[in-house]
N, C-alpha and C. Protein backbone atom coordinates (compact mmCIF):
# COMPACT_ATOMS: atom_id res chain seq x y z
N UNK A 1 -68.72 -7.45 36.31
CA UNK A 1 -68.30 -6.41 35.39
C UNK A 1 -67.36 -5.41 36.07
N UNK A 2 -67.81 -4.98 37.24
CA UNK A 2 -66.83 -4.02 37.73
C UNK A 2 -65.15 -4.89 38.40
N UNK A 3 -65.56 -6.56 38.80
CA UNK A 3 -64.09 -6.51 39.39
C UNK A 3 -63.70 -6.60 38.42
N UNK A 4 -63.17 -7.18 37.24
CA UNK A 4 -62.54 -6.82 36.30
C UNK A 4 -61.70 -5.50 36.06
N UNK A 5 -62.54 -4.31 35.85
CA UNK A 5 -62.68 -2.84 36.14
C UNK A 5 -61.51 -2.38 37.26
N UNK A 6 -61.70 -3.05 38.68
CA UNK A 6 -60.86 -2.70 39.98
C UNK A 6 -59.73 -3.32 39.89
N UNK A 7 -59.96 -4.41 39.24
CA UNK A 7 -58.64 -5.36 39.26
C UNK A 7 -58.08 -4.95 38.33
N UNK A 8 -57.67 -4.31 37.10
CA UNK A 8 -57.12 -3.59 36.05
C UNK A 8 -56.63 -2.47 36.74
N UNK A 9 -57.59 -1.41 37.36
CA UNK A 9 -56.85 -0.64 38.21
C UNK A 9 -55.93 -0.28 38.73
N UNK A 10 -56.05 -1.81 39.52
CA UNK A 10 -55.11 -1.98 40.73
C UNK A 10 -53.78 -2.12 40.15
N UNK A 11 -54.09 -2.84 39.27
CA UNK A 11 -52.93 -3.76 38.48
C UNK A 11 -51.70 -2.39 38.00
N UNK A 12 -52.50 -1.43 37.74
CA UNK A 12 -52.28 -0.25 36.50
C UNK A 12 -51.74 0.62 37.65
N UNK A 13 -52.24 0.66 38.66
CA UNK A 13 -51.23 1.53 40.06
C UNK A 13 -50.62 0.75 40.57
N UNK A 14 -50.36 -0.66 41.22
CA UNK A 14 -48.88 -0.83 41.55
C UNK A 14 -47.90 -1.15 40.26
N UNK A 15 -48.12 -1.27 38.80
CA UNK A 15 -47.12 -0.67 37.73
C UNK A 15 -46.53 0.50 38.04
N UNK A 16 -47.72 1.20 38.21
CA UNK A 16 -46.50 2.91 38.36
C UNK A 16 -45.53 3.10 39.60
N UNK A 17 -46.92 2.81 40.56
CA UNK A 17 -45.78 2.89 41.99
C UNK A 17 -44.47 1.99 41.54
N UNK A 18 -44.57 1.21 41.25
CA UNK A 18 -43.09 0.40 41.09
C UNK A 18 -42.35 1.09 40.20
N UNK A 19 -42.86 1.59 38.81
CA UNK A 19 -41.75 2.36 37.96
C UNK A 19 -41.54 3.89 38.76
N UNK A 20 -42.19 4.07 39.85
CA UNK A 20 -41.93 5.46 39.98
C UNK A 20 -40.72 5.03 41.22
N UNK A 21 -40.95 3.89 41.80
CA UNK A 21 -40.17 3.46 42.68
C UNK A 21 -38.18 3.07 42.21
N UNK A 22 -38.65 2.82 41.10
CA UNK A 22 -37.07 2.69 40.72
C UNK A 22 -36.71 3.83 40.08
N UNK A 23 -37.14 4.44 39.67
CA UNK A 23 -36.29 5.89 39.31
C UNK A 23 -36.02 6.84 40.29
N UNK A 24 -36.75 6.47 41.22
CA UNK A 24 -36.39 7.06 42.30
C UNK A 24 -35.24 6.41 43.29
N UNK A 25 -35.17 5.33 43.21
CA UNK A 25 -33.95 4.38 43.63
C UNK A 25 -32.99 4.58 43.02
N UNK A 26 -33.25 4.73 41.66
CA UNK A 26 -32.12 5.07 40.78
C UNK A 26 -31.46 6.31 40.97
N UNK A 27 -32.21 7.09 41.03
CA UNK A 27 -31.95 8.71 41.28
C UNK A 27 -30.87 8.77 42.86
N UNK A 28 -31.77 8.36 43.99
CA UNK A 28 -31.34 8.22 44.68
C UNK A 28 -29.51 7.84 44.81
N UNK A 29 -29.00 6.78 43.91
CA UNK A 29 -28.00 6.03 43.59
C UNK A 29 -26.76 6.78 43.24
N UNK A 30 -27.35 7.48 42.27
CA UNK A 30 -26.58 8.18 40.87
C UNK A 30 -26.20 9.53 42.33
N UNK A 31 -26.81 10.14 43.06
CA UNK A 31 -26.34 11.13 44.17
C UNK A 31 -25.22 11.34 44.31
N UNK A 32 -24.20 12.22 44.11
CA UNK A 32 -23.09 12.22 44.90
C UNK A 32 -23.06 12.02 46.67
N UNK A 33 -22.34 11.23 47.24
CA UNK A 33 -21.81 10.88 48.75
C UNK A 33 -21.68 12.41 49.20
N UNK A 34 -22.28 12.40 50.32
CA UNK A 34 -22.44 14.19 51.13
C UNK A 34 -21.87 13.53 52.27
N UNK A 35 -20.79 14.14 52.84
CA UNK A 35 -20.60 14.15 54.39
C UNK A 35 -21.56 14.07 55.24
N UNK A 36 -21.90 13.11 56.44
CA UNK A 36 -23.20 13.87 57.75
C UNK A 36 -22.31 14.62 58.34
N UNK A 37 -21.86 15.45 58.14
CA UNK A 37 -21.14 16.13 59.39
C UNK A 37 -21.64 17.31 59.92
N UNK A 38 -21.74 17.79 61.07
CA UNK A 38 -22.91 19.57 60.97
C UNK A 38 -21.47 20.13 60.70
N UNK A 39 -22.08 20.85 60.73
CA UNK A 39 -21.19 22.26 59.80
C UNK A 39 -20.19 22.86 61.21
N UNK A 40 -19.24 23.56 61.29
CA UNK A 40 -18.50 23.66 61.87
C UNK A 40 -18.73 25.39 62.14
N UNK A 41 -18.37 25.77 63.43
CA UNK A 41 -18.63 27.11 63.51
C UNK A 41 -17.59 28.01 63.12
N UNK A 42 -18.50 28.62 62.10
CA UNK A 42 -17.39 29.85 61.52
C UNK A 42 -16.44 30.93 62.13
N UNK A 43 -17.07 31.24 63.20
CA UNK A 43 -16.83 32.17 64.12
C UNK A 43 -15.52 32.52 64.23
N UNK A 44 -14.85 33.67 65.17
CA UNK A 44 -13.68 33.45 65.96
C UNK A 44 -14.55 33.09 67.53
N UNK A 45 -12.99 33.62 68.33
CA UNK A 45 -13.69 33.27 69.35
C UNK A 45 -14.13 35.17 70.16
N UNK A 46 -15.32 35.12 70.93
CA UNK A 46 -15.34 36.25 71.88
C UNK A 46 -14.65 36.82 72.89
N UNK A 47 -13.90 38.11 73.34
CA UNK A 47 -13.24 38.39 74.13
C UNK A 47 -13.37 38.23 75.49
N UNK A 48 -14.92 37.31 75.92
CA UNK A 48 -15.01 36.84 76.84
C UNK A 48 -16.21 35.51 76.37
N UNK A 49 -15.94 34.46 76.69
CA UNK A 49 -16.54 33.65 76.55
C UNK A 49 -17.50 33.26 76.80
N UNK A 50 -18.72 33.31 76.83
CA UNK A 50 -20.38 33.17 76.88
C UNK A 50 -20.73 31.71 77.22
N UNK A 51 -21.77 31.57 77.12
CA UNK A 51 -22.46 30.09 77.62
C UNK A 51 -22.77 29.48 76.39
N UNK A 52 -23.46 30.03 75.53
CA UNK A 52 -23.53 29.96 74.18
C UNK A 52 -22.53 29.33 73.11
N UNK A 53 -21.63 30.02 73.38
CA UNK A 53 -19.39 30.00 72.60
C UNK A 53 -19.28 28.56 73.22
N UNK A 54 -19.27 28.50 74.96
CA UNK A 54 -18.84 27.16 75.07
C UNK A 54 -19.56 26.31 74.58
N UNK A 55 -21.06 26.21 74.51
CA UNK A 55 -21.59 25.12 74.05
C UNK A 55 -21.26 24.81 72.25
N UNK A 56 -21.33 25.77 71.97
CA UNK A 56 -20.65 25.64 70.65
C UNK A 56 -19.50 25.02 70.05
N UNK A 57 -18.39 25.30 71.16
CA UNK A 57 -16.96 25.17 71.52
C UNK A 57 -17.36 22.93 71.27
N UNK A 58 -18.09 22.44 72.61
CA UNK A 58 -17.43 21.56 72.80
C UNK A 58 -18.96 21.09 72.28
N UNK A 59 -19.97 21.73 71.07
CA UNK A 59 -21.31 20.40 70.31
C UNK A 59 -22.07 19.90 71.25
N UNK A 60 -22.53 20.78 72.12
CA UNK A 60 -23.54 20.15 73.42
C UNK A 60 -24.46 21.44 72.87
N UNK A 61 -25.45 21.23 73.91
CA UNK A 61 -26.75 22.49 73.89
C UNK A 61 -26.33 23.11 75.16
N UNK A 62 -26.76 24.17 75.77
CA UNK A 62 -26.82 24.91 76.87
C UNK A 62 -27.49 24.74 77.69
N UNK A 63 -28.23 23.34 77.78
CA UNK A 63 -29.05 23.09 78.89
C UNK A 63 -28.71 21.55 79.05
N UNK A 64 -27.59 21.00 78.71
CA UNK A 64 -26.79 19.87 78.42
C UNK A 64 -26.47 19.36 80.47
N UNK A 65 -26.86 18.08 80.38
CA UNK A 65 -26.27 18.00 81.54
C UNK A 65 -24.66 17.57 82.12
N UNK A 66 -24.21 18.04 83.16
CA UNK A 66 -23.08 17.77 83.59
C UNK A 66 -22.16 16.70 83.06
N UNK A 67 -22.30 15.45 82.82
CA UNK A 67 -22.11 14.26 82.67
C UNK A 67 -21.83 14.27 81.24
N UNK A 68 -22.84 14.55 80.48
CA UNK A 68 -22.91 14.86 78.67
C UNK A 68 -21.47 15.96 78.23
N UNK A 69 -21.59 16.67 79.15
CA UNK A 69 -20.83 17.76 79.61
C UNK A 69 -19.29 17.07 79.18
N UNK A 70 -19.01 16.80 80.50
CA UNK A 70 -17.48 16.62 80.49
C UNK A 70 -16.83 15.38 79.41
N UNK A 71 -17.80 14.45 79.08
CA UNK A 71 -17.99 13.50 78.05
C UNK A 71 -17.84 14.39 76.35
N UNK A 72 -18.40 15.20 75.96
CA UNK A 72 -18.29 16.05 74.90
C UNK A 72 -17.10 16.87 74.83
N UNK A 73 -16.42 17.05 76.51
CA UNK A 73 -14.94 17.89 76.17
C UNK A 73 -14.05 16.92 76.39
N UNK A 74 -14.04 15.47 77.05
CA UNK A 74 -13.24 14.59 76.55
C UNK A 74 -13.20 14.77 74.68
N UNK A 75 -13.84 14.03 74.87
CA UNK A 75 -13.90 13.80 72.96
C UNK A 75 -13.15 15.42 72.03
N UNK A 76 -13.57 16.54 72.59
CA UNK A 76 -12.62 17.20 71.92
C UNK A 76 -11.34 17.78 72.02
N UNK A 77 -11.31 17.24 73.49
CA UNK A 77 -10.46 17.74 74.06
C UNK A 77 -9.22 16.38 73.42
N UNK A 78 -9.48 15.30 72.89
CA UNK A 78 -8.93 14.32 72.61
C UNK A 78 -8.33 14.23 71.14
N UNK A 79 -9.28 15.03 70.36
CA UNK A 79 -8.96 15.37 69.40
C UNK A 79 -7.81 17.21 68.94
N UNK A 80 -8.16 17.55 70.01
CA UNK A 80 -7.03 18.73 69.66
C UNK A 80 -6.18 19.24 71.09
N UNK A 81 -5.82 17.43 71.55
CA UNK A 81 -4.88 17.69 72.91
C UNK A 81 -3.39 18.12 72.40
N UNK A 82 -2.87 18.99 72.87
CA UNK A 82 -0.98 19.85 72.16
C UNK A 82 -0.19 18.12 72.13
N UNK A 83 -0.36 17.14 72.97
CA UNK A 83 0.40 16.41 73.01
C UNK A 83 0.41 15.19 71.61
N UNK A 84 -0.80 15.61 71.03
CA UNK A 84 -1.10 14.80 69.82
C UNK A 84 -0.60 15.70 68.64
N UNK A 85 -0.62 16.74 68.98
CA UNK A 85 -0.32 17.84 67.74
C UNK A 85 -1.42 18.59 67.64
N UNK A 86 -2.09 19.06 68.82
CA UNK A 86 -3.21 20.14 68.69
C UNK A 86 -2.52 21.34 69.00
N UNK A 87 -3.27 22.30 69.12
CA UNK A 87 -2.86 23.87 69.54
C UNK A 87 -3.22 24.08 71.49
N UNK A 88 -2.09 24.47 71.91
CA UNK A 88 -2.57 25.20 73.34
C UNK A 88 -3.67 26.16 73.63
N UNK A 89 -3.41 26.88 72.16
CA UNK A 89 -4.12 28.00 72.42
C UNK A 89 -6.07 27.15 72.48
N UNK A 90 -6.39 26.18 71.49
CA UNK A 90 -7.27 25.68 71.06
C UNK A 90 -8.17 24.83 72.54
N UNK A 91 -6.63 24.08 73.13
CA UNK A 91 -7.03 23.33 74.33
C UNK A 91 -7.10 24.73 75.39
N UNK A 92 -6.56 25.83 75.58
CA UNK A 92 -7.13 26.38 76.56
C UNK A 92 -8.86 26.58 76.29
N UNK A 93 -8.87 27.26 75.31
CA UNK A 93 -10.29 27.38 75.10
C UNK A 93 -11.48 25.94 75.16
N UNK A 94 -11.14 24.95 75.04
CA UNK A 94 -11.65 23.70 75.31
C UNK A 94 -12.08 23.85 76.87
N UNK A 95 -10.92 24.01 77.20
CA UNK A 95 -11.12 23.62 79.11
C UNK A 95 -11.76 24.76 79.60
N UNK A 96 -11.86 26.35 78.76
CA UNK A 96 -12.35 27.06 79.43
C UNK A 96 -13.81 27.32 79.22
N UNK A 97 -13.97 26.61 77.81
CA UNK A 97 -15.78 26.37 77.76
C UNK A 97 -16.27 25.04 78.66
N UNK A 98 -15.49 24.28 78.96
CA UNK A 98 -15.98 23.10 80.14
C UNK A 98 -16.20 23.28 81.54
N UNK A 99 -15.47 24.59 81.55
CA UNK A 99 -15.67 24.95 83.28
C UNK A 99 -16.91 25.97 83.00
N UNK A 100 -17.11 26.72 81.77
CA UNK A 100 -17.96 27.92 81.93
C UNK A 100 -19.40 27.06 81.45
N UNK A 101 -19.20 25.97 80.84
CA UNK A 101 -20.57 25.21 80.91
C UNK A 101 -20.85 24.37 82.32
N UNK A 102 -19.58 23.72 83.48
CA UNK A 102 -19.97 23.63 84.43
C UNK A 102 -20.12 24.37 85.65
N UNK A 103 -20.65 25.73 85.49
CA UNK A 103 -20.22 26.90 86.56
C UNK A 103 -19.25 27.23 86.67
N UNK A 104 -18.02 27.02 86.48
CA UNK A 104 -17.03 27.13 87.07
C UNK A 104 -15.57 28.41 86.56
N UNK A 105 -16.44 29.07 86.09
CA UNK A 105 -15.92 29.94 85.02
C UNK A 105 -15.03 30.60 86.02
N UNK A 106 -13.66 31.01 85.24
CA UNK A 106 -12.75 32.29 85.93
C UNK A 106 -13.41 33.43 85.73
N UNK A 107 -12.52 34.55 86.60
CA UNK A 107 -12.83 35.98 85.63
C UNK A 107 -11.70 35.99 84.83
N UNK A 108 -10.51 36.01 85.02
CA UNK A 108 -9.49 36.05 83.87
C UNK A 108 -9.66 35.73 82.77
N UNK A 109 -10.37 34.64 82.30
CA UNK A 109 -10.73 34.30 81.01
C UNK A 109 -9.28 33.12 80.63
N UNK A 110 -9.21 33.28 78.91
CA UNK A 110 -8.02 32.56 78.83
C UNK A 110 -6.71 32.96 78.89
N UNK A 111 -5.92 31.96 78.87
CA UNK A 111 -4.46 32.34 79.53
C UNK A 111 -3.51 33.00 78.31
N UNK A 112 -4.45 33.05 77.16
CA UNK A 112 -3.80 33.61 75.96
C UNK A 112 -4.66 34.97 75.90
């Protein structure tokens, strides 16, 4: 008497899970396409450049190691090199958050 009972049940919850499963597939579908991209920093830049700015600058963390390091300012540095049609002003600041994330910071700051 009761499997009957369990087996109706059962039957009666994976129906729903499945109709709840395609409207949700469906839903899913119908979504407009979102960029993954993180969001880009609004900022300008600071009159002296921080540890913080550079990591920001070149999408690493501040406790990023060396290696990750100069690998993350390739890549942007590749994307806004003057010789491709980037800005000087853009690549100084590139190279000067790569030295101030590898110690190597001036005091002058940038050359602009």
């Amino acid at each position: 008497m009761t499997t009957p009972l369990i087996a109706g049940l059962s039957v009666a919850a994976v129906a729903l899970a499945g109709r709840y499963s395609i409207q949700a597939w469906q839903a899913f579908k119908a979504r407009p396409p979102t960029a993954r991209m993180r969001k880009f920093y609004e900022g300008g830049f600071q009159p002296k450049m921080t540890r913080r700015e550079a990591a920001l600058i070149l999408g690493v963390r501040e406790s990023t190691p060396a290696d990750k390091v100069r690998e993350a300012h390739r890549k942007v540095m590749v994307a806004n090199h003057p010789d491709a049609g980037g800005s000087h002003y853009l690549a100084s600041k590139i190279n000067e958050a790569k030295d101030i994330m590898l110690g190597k910071s001036k005091n002058s700051g940038s050359a602009f």
